[in-house]
Protein backbone atom coordinates (compact mmCIF):
# COMPACT_ATOMS: atom_id res chain seq x y z
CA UNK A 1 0.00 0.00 0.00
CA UNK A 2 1.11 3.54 -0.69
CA UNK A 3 3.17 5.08 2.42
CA UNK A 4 0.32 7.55 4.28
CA UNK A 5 2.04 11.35 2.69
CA UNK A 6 1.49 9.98 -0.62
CA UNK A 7 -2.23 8.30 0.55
CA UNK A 8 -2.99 12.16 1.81
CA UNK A 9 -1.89 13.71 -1.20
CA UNK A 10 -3.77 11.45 -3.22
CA UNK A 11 -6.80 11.57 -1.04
CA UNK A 12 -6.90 15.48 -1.62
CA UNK A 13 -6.21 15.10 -5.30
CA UNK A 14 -8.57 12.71 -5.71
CA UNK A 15 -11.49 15.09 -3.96
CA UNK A 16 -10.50 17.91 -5.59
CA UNK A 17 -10.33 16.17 -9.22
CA UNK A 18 -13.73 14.93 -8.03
CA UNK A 19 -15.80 17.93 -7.23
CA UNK A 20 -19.17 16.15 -7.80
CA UNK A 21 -21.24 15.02 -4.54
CA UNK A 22 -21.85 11.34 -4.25
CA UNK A 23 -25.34 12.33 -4.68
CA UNK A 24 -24.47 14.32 -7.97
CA UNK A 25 -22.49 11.68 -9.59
CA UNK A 26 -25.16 8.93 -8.72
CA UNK A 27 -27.97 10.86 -10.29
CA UNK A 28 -25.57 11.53 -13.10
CA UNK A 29 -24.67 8.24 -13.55
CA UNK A 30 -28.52 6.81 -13.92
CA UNK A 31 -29.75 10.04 -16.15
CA UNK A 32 -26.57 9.64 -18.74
CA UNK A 33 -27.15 5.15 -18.72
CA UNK A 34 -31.11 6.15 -19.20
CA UNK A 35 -32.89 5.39 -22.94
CA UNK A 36 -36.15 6.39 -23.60
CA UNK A 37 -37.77 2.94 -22.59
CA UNK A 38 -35.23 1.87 -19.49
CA UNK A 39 -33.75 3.24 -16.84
CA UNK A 40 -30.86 0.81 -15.04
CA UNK A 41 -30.88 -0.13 -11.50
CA UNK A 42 -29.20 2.66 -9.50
CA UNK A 43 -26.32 0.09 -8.90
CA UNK A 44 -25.61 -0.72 -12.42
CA UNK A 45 -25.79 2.81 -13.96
CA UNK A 46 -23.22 4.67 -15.46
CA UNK A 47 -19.88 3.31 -16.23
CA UNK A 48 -17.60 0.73 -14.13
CA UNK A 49 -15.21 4.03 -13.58
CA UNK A 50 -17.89 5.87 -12.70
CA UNK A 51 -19.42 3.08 -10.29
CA UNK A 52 -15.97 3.13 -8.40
CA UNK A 53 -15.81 6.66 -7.88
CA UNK A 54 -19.09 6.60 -6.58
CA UNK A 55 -17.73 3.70 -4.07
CA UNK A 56 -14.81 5.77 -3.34
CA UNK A 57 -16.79 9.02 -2.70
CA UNK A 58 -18.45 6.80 0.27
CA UNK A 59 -15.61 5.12 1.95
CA UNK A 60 -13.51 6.80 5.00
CA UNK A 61 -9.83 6.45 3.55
CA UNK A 62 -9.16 4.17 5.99
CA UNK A 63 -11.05 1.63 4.31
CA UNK A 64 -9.91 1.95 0.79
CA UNK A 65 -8.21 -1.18 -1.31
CA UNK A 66 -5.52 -1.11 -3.42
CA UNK A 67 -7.97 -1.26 -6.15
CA UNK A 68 -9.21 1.92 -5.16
CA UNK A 69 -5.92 3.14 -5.21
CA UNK A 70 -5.81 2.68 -8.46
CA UNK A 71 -8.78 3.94 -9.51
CA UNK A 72 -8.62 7.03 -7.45
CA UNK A 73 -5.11 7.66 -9.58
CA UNK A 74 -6.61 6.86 -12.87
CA UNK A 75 -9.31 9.36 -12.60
CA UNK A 76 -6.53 11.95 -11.01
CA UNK A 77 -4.56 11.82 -14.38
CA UNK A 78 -7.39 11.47 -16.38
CA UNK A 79 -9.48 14.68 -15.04
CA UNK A 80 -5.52 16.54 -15.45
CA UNK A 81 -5.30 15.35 -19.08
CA UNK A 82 -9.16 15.81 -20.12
CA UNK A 83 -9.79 19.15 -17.97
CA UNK A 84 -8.10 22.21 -18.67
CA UNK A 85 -7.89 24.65 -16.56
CA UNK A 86 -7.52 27.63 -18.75
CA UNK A 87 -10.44 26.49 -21.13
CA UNK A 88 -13.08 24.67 -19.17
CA UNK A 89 -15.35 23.26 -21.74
CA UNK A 90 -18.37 25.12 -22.54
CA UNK A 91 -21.77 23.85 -22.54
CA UNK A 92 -21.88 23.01 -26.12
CA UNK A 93 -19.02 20.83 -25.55
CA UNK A 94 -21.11 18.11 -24.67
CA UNK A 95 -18.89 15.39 -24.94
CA UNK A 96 -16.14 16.03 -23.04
CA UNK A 97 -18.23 17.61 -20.28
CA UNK A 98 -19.74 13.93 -19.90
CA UNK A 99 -16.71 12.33 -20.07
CA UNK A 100 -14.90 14.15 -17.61
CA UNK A 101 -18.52 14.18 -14.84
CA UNK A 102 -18.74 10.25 -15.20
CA UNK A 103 -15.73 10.42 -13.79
CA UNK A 104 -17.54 12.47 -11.04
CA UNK A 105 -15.86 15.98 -12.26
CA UNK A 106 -18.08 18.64 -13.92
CA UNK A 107 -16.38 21.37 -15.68
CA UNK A 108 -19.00 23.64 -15.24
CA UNK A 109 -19.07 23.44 -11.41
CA UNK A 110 -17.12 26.53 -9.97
């Protein structure tokens, strides 16, 4: 397991990347899996990412896994790569803004 400095700084990363609540990204997650004639089982919607940074978002850091480790990075570097800072996408840039929030980040979020 990662020593505890780098768990902290990853911890704040993580929640910063992420600035979606848990109850954002859920509702999220089940509006952007939705179709006109089904709507998936809160558990099952959105993406496998996005299911495991909704899992994260509810765990003390205490009780994270490795695999959450993992995750938490991934969506770190991803949300730095897909995000910039200078040029947030606008709200015609609908594909990278729903990208980026089922990953549990939304651009448009001051």
């Amino acid at each position: 397991m990662t020593d505890n400095l780098e768990m902290e700084t990853l911890w704040e990363d993580f929640h910063r990347a992420v600035n979606m609540t848990s109850q954002e990204l859920a509702a999220w997650l089940r509006v952007s899996d939705a179709s006109e004639e089904t709507e998936p089982l809160p558990e099952h919607a959105g993406t496998p990412t996005g299911q495991r940074v909704l899992a994260i978002l509810q765990k003390r850091r205490t009780d994270l896994t490795e695999d959450d480790v993992q995750v938490m990075y991934e969506v770190v570097d991803t949300v730095a790569e897909q995000a910039d800072v200078e040029n947030e996408p606008a709200a015609d840039d609908a594909r990278r803004r729903h990208l980026l929030m089922s990953l549990g980040h939304d651009p448009l979020k001051p």
